[in-house]
PDB file of N, CA and C in Angstrom:
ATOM      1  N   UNK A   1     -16.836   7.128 -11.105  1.00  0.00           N
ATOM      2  CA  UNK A   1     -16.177   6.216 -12.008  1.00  0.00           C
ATOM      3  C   UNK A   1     -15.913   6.915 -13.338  1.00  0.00           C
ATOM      4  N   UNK A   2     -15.062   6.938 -14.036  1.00  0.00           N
ATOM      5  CA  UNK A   2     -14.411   7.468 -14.929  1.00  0.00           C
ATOM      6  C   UNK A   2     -15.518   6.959 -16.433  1.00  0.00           C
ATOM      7  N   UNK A   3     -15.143   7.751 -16.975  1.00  0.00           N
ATOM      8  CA  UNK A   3     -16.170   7.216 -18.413  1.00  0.00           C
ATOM      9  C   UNK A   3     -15.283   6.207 -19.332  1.00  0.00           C
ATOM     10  N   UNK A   4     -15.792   5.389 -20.181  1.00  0.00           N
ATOM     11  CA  UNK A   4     -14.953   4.417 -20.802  1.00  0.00           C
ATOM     12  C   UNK A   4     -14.225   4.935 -21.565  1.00  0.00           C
ATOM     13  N   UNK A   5     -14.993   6.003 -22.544  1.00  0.00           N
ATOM     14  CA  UNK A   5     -13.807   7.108 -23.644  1.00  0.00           C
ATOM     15  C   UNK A   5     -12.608   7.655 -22.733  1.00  0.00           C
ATOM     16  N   UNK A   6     -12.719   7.487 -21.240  1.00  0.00           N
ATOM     17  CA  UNK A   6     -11.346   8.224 -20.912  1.00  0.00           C
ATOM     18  C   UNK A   6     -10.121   7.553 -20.936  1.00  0.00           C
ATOM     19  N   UNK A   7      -8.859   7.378 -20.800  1.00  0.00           N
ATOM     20  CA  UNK A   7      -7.578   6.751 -20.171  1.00  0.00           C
ATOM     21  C   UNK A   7      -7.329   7.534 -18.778  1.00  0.00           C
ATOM     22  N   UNK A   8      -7.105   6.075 -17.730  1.00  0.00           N
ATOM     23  CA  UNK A   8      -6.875   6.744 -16.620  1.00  0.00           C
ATOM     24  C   UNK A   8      -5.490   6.073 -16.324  1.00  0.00           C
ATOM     25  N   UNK A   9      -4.455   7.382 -15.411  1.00  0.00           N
ATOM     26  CA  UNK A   9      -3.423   6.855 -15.118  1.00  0.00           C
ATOM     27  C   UNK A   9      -2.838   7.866 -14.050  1.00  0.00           C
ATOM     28  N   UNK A  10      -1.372   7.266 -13.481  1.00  0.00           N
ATOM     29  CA  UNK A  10      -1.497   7.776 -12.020  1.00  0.00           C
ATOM     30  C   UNK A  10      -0.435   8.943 -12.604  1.00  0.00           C
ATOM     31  N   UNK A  11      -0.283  10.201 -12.000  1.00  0.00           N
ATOM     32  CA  UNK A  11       0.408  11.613 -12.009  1.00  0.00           C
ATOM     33  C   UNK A  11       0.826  11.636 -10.431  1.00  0.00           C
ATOM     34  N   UNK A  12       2.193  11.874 -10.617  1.00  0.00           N
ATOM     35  CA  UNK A  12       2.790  12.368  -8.768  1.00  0.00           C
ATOM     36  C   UNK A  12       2.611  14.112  -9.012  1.00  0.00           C
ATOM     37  N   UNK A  13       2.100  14.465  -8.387  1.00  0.00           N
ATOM     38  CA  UNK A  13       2.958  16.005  -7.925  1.00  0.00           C
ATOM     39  C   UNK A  13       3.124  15.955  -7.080  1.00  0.00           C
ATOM     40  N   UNK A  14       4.261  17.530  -6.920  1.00  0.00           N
ATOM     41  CA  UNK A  14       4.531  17.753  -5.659  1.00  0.00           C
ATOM     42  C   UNK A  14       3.078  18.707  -4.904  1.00  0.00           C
ATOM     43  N   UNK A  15       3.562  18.566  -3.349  1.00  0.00           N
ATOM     44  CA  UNK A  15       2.030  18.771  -2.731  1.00  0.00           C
ATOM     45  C   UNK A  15       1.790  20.464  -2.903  1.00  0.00           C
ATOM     46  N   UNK A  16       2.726  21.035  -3.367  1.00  0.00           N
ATOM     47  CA  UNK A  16       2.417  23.012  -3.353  1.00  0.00           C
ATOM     48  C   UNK A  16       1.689  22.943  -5.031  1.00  0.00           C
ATOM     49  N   UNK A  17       1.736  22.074  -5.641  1.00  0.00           N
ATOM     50  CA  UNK A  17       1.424  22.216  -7.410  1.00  0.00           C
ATOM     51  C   UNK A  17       0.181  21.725  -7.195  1.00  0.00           C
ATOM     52  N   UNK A  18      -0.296  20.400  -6.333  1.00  0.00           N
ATOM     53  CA  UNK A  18      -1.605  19.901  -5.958  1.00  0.00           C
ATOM     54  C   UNK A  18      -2.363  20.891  -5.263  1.00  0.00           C
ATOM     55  N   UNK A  19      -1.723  21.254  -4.118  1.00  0.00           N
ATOM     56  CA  UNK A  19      -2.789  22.854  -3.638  1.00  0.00           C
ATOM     57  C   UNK A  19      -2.843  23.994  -4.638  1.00  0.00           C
ATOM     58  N   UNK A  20      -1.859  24.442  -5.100  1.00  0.00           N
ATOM     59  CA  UNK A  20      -2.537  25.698  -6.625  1.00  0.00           C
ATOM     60  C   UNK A  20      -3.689  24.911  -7.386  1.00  0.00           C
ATOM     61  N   UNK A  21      -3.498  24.015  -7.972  1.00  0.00           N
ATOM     62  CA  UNK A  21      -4.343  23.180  -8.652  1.00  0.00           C
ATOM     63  C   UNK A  21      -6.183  22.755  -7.672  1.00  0.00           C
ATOM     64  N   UNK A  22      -5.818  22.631  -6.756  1.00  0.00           N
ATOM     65  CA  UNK A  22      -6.839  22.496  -5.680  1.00  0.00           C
ATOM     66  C   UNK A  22      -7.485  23.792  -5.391  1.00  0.00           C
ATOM     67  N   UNK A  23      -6.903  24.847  -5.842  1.00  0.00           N
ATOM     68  CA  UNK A  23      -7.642  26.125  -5.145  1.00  0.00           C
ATOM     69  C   UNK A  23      -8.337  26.382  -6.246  1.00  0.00           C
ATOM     70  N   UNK A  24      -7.600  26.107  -7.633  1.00  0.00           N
ATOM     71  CA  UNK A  24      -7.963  27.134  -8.923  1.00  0.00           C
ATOM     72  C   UNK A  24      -9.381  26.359  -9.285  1.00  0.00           C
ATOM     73  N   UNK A  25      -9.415  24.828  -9.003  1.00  0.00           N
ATOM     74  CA  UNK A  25     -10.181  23.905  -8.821  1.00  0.00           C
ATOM     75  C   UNK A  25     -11.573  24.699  -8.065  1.00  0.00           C
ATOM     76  N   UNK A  26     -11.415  24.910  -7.052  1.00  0.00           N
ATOM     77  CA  UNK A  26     -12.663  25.624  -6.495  1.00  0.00           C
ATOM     78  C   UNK A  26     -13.146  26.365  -6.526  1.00  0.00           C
ATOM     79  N   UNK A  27     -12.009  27.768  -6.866  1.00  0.00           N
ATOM     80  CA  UNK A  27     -12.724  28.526  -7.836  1.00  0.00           C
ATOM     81  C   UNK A  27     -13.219  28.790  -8.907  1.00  0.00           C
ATOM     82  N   UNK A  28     -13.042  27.525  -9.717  1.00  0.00           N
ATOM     83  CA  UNK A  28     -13.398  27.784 -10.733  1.00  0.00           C
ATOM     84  C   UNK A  28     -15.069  26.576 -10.741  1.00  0.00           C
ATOM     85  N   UNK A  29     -15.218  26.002 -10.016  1.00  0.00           N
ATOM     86  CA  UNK A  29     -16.217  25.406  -9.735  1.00  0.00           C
ATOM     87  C   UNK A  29     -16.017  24.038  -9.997  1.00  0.00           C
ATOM     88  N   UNK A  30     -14.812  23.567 -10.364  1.00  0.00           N
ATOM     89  CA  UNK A  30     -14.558  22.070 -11.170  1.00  0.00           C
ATOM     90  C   UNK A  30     -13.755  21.090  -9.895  1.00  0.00           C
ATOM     91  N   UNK A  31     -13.671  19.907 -10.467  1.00  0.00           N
ATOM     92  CA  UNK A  31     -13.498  18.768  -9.296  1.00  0.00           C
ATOM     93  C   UNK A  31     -11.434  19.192 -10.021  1.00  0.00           C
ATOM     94  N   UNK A  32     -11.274  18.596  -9.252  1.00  0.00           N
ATOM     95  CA  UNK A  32      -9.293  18.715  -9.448  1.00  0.00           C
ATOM     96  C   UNK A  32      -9.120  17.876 -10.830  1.00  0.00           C
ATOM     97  N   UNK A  33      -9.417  16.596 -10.877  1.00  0.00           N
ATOM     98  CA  UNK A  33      -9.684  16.105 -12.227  1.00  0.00           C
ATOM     99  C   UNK A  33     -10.091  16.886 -13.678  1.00  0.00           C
ATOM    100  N   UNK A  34     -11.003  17.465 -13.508  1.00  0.00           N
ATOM    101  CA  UNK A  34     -11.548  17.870 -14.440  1.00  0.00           C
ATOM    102  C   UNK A  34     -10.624  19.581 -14.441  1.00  0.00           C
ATOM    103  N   UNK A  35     -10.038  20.053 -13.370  1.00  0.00           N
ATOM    104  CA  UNK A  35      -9.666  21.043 -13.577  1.00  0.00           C
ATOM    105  C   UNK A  35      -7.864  21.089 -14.260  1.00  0.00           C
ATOM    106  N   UNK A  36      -7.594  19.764 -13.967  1.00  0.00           N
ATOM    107  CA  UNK A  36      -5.879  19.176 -14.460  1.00  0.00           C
ATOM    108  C   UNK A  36      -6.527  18.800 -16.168  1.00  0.00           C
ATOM    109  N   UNK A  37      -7.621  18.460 -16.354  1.00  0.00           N
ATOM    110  CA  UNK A  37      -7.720  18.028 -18.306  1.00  0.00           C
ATOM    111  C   UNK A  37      -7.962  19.694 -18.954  1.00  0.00           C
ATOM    112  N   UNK A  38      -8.804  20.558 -17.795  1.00  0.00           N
ATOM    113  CA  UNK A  38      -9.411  21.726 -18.714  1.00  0.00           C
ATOM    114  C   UNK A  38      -7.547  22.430 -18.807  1.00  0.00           C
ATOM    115  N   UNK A  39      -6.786  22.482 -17.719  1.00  0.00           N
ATOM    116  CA  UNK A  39      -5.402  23.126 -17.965  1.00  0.00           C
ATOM    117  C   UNK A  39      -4.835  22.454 -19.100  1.00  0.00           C
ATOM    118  N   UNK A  40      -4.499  20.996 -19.232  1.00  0.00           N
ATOM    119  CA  UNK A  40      -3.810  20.390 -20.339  1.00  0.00           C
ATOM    120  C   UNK A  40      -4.488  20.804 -21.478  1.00  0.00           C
ATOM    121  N   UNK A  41      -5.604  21.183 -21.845  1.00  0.00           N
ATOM    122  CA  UNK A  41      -6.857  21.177 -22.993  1.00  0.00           C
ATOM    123  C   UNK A  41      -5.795  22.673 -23.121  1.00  0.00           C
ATOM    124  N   UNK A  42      -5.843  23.450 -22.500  1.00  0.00           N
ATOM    125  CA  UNK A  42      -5.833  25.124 -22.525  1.00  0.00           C
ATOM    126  C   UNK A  42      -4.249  24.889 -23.150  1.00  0.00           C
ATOM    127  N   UNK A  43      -3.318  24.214 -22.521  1.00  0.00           N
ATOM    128  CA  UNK A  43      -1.921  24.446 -22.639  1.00  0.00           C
ATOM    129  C   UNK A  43      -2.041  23.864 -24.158  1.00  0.00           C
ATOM    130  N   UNK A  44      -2.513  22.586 -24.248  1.00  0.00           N
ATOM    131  CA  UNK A  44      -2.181  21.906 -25.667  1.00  0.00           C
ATOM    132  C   UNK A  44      -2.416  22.810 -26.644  1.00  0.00           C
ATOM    133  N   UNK A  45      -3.800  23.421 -26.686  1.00  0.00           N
ATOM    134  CA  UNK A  45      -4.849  24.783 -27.642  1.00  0.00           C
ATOM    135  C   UNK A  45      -3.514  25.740 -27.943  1.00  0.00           C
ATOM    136  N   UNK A  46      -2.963  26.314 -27.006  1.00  0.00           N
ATOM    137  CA  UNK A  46      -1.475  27.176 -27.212  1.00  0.00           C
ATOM    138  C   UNK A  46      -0.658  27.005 -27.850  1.00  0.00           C
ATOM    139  N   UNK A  47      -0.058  25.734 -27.031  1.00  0.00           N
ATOM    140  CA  UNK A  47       1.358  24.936 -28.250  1.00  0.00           C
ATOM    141  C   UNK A  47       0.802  24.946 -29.455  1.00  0.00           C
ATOM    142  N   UNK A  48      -0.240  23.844 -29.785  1.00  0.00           N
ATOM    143  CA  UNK A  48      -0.510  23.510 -31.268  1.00  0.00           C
ATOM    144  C   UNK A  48      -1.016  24.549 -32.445  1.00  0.00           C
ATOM    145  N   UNK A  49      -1.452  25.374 -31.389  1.00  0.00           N
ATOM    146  CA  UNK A  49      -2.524  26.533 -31.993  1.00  0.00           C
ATOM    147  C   UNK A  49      -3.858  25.874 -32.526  1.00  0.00           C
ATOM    148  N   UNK A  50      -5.044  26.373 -32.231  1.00  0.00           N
ATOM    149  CA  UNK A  50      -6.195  25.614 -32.468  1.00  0.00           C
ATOM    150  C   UNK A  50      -6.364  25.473 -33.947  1.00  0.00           C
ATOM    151  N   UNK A  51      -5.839  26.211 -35.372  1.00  0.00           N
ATOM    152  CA  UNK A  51      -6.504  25.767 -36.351  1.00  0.00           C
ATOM    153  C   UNK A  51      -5.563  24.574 -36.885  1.00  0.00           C
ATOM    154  N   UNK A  52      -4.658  24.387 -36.465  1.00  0.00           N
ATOM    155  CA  UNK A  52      -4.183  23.175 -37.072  1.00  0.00           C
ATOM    156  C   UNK A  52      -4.126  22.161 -36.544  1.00  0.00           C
ATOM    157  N   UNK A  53      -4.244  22.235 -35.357  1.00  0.00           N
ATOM    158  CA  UNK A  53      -4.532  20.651 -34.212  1.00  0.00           C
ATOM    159  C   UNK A  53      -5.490  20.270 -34.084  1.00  0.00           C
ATOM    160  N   UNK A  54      -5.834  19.343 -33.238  1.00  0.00           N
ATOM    161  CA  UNK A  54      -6.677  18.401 -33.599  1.00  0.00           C
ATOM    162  C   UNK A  54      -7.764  19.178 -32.979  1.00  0.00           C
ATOM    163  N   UNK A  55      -9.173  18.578 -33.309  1.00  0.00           N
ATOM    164  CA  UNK A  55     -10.703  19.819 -32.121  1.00  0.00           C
ATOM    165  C   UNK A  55     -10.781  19.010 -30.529  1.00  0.00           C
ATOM    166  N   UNK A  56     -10.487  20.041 -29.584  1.00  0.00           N
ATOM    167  CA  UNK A  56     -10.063  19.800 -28.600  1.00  0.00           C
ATOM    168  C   UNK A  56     -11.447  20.250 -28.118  1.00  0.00           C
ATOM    169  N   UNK A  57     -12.555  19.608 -27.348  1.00  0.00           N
ATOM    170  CA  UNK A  57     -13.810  19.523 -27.005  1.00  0.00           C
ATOM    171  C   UNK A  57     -13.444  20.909 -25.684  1.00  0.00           C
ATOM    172  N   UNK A  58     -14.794  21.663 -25.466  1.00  0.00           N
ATOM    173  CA  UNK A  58     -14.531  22.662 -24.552  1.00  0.00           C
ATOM    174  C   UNK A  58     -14.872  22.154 -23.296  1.00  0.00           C
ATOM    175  N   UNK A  59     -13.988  22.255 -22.748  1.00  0.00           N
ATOM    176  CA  UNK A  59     -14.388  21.690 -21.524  1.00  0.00           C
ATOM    177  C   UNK A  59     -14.615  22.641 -20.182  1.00  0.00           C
ATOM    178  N   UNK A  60     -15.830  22.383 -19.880  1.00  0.00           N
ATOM    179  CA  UNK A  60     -16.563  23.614 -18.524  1.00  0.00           C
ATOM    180  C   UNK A  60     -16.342  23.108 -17.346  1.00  0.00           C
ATOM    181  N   UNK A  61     -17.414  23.502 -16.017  1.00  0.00           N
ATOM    182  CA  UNK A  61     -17.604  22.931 -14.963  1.00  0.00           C
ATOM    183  C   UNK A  61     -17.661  21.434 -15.406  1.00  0.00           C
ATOM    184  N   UNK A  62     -17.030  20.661 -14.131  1.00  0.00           N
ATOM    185  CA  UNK A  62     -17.539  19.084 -14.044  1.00  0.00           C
ATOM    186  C   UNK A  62     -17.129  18.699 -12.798  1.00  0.00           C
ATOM    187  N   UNK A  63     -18.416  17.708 -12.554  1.00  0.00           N
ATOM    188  CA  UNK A  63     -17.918  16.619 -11.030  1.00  0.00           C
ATOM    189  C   UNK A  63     -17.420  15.604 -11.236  1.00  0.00           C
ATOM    190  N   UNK A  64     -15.841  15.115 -11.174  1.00  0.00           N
ATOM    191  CA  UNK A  64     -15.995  13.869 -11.580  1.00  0.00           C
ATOM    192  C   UNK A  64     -15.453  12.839  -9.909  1.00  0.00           C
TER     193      UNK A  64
END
């Protein structure tokens, strides 16, 4: 079950973007969830550049 601080909502991909995502997922030790927020976390950190955006929590392994 999702934590209350989160927003949950539905994402389509296509099924070849869900398997990259599914592999990088296992190798990296994280559930697909948690491995689609640590990519958005990583991409946002880029665009915004970390000293002027907002503090984007580090996010590691997780089961969710």
């Amino acid at each position: 079950m999702a934590s209350p601080d989160k927003k949950a909502f539905l994402l389509r991909l296509d099924r070849e973007l869900w398997a990259a995502i599914e592999r990088l997922a296992a190798a990296e030790l994280r559930s697909i969830n948690g491995q689609i927020e640590y990519l958005l976390r990583e991409a946002l950190a880029r665009r915004i550049g970390s000293p002027q955006g907002p503090p984007l929590r580090k996010a590691g392994p997780t089961r969710d």
